[in-house]
C-alpha atoms as a PDB file:
ATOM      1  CA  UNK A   1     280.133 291.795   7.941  1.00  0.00           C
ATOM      2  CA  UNK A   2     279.439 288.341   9.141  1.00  0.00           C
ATOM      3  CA  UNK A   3     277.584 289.846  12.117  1.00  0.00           C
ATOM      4  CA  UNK A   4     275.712 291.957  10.677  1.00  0.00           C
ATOM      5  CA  UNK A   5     274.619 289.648   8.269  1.00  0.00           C
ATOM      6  CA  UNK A   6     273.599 286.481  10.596  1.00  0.00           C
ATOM      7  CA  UNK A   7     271.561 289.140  12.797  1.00  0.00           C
ATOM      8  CA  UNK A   8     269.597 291.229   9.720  1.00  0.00           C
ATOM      9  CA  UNK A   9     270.791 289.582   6.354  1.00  0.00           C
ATOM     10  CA  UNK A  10     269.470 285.958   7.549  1.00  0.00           C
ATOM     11  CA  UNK A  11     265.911 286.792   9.161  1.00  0.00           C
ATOM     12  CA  UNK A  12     265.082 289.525   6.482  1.00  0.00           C
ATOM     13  CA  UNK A  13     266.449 287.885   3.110  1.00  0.00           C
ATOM     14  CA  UNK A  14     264.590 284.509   4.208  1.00  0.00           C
ATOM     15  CA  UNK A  15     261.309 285.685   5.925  1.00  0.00           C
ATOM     16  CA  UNK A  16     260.758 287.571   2.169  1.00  0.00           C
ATOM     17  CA  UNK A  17     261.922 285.265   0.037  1.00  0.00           C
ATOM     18  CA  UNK A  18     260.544 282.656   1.424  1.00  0.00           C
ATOM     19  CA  UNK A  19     257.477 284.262   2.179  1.00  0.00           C
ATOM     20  CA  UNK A  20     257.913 284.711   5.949  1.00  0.00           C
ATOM     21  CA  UNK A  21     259.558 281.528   6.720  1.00  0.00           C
ATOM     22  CA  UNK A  22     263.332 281.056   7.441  1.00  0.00           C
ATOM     23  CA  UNK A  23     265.292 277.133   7.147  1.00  0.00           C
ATOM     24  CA  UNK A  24     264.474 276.811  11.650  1.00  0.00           C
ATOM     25  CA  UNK A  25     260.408 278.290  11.043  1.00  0.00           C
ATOM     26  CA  UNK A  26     259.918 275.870   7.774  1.00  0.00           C
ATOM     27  CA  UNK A  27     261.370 272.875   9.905  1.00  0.00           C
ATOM     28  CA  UNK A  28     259.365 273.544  12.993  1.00  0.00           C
ATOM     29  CA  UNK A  29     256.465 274.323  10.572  1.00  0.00           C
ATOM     30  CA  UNK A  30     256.090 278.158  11.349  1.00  0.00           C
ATOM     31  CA  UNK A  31     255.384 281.291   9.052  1.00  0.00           C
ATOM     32  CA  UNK A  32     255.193 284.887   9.916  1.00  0.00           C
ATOM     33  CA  UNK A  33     252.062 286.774   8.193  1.00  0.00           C
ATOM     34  CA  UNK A  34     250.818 290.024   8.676  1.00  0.00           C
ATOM     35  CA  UNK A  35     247.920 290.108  10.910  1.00  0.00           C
ATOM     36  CA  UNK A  36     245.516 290.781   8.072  1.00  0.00           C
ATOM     37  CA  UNK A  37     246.813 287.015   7.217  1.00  0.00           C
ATOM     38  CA  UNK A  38     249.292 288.599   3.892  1.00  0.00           C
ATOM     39  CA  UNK A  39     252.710 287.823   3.103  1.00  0.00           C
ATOM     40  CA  UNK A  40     255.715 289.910   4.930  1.00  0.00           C
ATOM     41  CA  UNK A  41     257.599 292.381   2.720  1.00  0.00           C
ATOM     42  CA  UNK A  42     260.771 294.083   3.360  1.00  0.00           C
ATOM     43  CA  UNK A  43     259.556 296.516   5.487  1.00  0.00           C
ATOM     44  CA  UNK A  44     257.922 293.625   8.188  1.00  0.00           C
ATOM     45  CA  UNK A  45     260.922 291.565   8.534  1.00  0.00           C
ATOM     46  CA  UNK A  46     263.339 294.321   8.658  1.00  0.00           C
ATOM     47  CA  UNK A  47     261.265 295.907  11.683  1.00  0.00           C
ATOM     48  CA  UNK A  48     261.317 292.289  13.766  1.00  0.00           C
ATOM     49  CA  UNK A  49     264.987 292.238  12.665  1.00  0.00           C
ATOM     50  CA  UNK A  50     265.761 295.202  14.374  1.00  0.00           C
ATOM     51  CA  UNK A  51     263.813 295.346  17.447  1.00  0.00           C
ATOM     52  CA  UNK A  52     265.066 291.122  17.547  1.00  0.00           C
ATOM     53  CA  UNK A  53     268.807 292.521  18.180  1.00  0.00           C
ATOM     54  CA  UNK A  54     266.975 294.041  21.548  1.00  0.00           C
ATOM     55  CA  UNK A  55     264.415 291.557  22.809  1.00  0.00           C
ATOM     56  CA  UNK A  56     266.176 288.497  21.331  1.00  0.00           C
ATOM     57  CA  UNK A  57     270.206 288.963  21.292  1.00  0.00           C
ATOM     58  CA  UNK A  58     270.490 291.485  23.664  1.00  0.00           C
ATOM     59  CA  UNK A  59     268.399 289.685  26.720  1.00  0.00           C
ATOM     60  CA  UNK A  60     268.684 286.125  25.354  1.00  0.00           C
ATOM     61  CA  UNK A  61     265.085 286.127  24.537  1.00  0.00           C
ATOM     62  CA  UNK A  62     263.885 286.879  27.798  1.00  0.00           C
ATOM     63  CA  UNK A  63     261.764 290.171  26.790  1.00  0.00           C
ATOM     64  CA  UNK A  64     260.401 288.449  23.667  1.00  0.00           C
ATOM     65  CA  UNK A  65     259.333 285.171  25.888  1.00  0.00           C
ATOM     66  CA  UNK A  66     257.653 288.027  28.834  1.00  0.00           C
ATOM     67  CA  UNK A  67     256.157 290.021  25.331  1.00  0.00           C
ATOM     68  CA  UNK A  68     255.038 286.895  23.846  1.00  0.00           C
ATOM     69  CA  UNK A  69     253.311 284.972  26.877  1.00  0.00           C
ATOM     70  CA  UNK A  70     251.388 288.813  27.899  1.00  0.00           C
ATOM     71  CA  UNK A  71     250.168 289.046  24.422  1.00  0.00           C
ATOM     72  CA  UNK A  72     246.889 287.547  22.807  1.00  0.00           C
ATOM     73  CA  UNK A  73     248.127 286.730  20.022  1.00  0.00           C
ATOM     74  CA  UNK A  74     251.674 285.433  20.931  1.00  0.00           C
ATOM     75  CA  UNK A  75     253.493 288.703  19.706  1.00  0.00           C
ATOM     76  CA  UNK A  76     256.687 289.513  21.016  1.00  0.00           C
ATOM     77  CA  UNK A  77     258.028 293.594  20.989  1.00  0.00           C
ATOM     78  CA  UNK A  78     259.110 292.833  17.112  1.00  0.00           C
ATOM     79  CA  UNK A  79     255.859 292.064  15.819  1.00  0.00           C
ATOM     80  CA  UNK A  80     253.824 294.320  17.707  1.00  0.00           C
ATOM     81  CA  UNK A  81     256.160 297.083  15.854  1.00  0.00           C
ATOM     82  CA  UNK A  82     255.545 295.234  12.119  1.00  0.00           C
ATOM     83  CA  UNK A  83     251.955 294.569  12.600  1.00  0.00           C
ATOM     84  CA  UNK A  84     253.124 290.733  12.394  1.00  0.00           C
ATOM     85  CA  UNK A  85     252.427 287.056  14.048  1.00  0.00           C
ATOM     86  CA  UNK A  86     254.001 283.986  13.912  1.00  0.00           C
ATOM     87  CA  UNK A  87     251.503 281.143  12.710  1.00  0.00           C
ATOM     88  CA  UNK A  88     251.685 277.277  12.851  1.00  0.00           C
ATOM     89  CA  UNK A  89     250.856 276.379   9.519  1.00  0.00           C
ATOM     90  CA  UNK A  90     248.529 273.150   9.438  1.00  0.00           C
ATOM     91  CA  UNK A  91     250.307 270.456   7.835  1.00  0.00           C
ATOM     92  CA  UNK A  92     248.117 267.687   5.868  1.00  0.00           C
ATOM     93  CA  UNK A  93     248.350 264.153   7.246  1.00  0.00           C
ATOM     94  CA  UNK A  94     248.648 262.773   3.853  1.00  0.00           C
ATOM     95  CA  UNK A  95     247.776 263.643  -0.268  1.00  0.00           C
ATOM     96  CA  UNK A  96     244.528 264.254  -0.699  1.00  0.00           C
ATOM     97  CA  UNK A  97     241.745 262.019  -2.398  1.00  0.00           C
ATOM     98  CA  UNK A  98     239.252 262.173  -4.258  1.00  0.00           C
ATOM     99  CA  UNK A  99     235.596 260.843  -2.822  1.00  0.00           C
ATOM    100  CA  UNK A 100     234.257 258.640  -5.714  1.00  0.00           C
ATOM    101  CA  UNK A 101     230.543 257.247  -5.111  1.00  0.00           C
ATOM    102  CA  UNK A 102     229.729 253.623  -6.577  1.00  0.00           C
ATOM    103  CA  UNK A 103     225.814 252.225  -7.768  1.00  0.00           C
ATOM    104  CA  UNK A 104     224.389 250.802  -4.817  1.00  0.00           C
ATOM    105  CA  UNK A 105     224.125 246.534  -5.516  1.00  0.00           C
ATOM    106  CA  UNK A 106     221.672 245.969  -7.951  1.00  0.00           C
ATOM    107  CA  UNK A 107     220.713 249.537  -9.612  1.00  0.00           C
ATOM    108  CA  UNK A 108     223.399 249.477 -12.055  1.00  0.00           C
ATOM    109  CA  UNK A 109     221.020 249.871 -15.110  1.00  0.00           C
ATOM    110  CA  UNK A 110     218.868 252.307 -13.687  1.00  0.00           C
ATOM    111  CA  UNK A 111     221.902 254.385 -13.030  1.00  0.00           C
ATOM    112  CA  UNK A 112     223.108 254.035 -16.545  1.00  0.00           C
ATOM    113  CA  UNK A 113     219.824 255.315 -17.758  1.00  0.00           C
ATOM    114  CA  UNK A 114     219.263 258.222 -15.110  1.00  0.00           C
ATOM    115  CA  UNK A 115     219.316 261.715 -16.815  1.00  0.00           C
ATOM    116  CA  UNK A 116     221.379 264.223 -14.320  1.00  0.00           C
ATOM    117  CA  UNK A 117     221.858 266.952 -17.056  1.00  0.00           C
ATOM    118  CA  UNK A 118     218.941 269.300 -14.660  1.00  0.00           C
ATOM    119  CA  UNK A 119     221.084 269.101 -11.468  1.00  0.00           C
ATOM    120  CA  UNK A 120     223.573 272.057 -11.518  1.00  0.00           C
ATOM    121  CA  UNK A 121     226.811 272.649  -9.308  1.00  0.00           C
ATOM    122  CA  UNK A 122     224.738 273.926  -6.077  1.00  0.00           C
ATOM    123  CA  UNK A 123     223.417 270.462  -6.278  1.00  0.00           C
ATOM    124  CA  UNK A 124     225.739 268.451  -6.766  1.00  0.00           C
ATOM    125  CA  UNK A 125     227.606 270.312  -3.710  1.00  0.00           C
ATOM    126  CA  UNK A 126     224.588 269.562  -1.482  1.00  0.00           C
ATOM    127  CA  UNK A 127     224.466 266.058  -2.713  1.00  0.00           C
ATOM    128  CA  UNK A 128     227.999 265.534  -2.084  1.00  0.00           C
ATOM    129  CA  UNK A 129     228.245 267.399   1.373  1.00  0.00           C
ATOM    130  CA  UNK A 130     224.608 265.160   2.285  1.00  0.00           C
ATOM    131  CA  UNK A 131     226.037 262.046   1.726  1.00  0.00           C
ATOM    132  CA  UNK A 132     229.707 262.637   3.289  1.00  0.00           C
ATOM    133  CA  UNK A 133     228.644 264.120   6.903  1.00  0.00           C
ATOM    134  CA  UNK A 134     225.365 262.314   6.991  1.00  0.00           C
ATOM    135  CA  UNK A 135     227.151 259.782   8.606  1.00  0.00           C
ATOM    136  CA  UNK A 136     227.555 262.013  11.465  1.00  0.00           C
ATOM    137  CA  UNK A 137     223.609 262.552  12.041  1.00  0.00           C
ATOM    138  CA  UNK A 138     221.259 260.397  14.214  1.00  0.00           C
ATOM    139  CA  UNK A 139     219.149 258.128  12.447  1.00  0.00           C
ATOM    140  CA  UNK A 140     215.971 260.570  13.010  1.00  0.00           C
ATOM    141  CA  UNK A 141     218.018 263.899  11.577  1.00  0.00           C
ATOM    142  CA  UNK A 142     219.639 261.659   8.798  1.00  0.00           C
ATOM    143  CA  UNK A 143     216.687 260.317   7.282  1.00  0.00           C
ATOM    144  CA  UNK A 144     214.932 263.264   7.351  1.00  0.00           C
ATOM    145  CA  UNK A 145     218.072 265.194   5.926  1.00  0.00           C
ATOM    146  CA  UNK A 146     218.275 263.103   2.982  1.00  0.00           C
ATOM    147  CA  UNK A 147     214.164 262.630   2.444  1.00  0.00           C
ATOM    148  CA  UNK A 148     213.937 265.936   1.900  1.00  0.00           C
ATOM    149  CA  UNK A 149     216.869 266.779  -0.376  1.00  0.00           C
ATOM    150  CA  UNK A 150     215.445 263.702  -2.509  1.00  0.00           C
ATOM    151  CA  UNK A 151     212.179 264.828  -2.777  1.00  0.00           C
ATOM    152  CA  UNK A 152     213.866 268.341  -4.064  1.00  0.00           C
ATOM    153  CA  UNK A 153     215.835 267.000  -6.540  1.00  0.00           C
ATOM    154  CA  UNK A 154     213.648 263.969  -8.051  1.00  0.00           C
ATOM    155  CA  UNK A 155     211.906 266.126  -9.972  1.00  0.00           C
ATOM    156  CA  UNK A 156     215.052 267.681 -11.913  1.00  0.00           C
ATOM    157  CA  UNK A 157     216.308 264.685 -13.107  1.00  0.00           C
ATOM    158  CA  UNK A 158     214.285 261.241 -15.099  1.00  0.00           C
ATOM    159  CA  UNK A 159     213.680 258.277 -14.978  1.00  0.00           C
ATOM    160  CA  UNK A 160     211.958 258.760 -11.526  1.00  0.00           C
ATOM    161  CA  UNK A 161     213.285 256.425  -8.861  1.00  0.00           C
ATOM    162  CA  UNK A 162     211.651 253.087  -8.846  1.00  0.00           C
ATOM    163  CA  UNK A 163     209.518 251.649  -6.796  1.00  0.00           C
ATOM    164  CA  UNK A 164     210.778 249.915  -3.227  1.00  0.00           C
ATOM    165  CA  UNK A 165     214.179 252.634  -3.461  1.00  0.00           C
ATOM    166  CA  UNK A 166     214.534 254.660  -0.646  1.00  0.00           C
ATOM    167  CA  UNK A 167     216.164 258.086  -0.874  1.00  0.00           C
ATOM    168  CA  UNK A 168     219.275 257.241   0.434  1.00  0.00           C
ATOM    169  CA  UNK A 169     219.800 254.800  -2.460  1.00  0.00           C
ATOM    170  CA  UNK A 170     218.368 257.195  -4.845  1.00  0.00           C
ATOM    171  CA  UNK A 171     220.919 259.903  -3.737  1.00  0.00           C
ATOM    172  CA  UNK A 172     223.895 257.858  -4.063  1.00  0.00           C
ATOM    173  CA  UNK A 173     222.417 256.316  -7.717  1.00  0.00           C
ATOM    174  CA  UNK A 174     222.386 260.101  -8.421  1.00  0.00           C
ATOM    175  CA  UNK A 175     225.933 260.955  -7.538  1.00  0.00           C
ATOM    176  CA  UNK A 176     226.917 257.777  -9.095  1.00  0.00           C
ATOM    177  CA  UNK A 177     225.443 259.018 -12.301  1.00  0.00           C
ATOM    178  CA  UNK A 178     227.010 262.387 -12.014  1.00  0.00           C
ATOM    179  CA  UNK A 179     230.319 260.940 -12.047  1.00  0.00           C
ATOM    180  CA  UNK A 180     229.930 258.885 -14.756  1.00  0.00           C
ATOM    181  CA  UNK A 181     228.363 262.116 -16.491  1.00  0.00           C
ATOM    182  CA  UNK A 182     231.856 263.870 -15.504  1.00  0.00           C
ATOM    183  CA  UNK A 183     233.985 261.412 -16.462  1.00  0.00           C
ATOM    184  CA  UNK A 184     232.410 260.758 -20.018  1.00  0.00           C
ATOM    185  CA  UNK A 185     232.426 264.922 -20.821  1.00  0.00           C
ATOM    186  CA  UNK A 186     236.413 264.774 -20.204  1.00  0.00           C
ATOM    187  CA  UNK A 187     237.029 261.533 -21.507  1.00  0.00           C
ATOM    188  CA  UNK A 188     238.672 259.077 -18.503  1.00  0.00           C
ATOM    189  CA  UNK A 189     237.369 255.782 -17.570  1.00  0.00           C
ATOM    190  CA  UNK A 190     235.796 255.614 -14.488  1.00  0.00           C
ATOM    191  CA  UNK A 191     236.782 253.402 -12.252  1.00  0.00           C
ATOM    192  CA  UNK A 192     234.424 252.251  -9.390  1.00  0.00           C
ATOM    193  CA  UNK A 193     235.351 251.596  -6.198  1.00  0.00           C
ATOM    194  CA  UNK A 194     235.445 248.042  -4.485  1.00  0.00           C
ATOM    195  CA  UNK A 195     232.656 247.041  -2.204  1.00  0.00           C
ATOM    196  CA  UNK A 196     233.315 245.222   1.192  1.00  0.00           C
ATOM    197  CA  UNK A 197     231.542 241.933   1.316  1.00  0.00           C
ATOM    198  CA  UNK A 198     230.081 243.009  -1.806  1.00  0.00           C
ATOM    199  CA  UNK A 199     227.093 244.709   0.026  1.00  0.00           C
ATOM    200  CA  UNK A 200     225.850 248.612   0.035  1.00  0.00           C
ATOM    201  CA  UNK A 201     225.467 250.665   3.067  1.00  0.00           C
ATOM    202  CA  UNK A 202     222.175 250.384   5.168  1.00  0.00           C
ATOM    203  CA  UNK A 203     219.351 251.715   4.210  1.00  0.00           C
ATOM    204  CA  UNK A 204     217.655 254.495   6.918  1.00  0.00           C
ATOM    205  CA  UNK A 205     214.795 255.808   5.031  1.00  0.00           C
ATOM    206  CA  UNK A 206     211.699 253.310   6.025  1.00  0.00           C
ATOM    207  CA  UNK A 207     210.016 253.151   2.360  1.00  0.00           C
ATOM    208  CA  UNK A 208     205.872 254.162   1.941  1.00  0.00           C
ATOM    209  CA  UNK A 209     203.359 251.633   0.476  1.00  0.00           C
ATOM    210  CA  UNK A 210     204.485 253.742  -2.638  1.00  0.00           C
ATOM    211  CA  UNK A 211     207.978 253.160  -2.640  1.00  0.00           C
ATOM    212  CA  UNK A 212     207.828 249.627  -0.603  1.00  0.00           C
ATOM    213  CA  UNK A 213     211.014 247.004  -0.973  1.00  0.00           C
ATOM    214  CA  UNK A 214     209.782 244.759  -3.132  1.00  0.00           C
ATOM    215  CA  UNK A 215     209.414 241.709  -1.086  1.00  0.00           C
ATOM    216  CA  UNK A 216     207.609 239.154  -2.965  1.00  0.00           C
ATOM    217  CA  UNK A 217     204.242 239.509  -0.593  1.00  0.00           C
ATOM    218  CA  UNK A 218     201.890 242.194  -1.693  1.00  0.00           C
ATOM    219  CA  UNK A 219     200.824 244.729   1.050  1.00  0.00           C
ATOM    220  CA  UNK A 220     197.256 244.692   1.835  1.00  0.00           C
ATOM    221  CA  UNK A 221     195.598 248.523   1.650  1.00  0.00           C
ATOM    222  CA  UNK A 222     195.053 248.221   5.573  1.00  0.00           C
ATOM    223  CA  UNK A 223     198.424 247.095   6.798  1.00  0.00           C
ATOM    224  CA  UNK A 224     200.094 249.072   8.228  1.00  0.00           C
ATOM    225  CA  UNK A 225     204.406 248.352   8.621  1.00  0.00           C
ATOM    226  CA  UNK A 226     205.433 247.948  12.283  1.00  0.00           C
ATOM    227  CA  UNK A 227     207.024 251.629  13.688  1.00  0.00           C
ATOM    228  CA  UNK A 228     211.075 251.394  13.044  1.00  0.00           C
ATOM    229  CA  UNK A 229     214.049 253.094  14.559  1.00  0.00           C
ATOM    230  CA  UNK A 230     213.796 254.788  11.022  1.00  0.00           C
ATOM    231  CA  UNK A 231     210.273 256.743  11.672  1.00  0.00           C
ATOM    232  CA  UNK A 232     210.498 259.762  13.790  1.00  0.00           C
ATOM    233  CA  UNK A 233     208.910 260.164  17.471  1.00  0.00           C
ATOM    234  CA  UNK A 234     205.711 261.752  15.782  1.00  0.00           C
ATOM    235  CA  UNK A 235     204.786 258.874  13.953  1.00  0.00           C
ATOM    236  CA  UNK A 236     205.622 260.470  10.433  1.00  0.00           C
ATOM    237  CA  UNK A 237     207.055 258.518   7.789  1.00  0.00           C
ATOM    238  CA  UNK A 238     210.446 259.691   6.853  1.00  0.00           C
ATOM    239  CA  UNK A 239     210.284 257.386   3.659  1.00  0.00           C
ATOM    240  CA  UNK A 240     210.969 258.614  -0.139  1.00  0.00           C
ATOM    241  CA  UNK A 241     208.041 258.559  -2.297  1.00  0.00           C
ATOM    242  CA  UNK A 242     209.357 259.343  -6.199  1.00  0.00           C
ATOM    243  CA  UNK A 243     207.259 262.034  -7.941  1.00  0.00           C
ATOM    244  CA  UNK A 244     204.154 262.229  -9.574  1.00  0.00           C
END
């Protein structure tokens, strides 16, 4: 009785109640699945049971390592037979957290006053994906990745950006705002995040005589900026000019 249950009554009861993983495959971090990716049943684990008291017992693993090491997918002779594989399940390198955005230094009011309400969830996911890998992008790709999703969204939302904001400022005022927007519709204080050095992230997006920094020094109607690292190889200004 003690055989028979160590052999079948330990790889079957665990691998289904425990959703394909006995105590050794949860402490090496290893599940069997079917290969359609769904939980064992009874059936599955009962099959590799069987055919296990062959390849595994009965040859001291030396079939299942030969089955294993010719097949694609790792199989040995037990999960061929239950249409099963043995998966290393990805473990998380800590708890997750959430990404919070802060008001870049110095547009605090305008992003207490900027109306978001127009911007729906497919936004807010493009605005959130654009601003977490954009960090990833050359300067030419970035700037023109977040130009254009500014110029898409400016008109969906009010007041328009100020003059002298570039659209990488304008897109993180906006995600500020939505977060304040989400955290006032279920009630918690938001909390913003510290600031190194107390400064914001550079700015890539070269502004327009429309949208120029204001620097204290009016711009003449012929000058003309020096070209930047920030202005693509064509010459064309990658800057954010706020509708209308």
């Amino acid at each position: 009785v003690f055989a028979f249950t160590l052999q079948f009554g330990y790889p079957v009861g665990f691998e289904v109640l425990l959703r394909g993983r006995t105590p050794g495959k949860a402490a090496m971090g290893l599940r069997v699945v079917t290969i359609e990716g769904l939980p064992v049943g009874f059936r599955h684990a009962t099959v590799r049971a069987v055919i296990g008291l062959l390849e595994l017992t009965g040859t001291f693993g030396i079939i299942a390592i030969v089955a294993s090491l010719s097949s694609a997918r790792g199989q040995r002779l037990g999960d061929m037979a239950a249409g099963t594989v043995v998966l290393r399940e990805r473990r998380s390198g800590g708890q997750p957290t959430a990404m919070t955005f802060s008001a870049p230094l110095g547009t605090e009011p305008y992003v207490v006053r900027l109306d978001v309400s127009g911007l729906g969830n497919q936004e807010r996911a493009a605005i959130r994906d654009t601003l977490r890998r954009m960090e990833d992008l050359p300067p030419a790709a970035r700037a023109q990745v977040v130009g254009e999703l500014a110029e898409a969204l400016a008109p969906r939302t009010t007041p328009p950006p100020p003059d002298g904001m570039t659209a990488e400022v304008w897109l993180r005022c906006v995600a500020a705002a939505l977060q304040r927007a989400t955290a006032a519709s279920q009630g918690m204080r938001l909390r913003e995040p510290s600031r190194p050095g107390g400064t914001t992230s550079p700015l890539l997006a070269r502004p327009t005589a429309a949208t120029r920094l204001d620097t204290g020094t009016p711009a003449g109607p012929a000058s003309r900026p020096e070209p930047s690292d920030q202005e693509s190889s064509d010459g064309t200004d990658t800057g954010f000019a706020p509708p209308g």
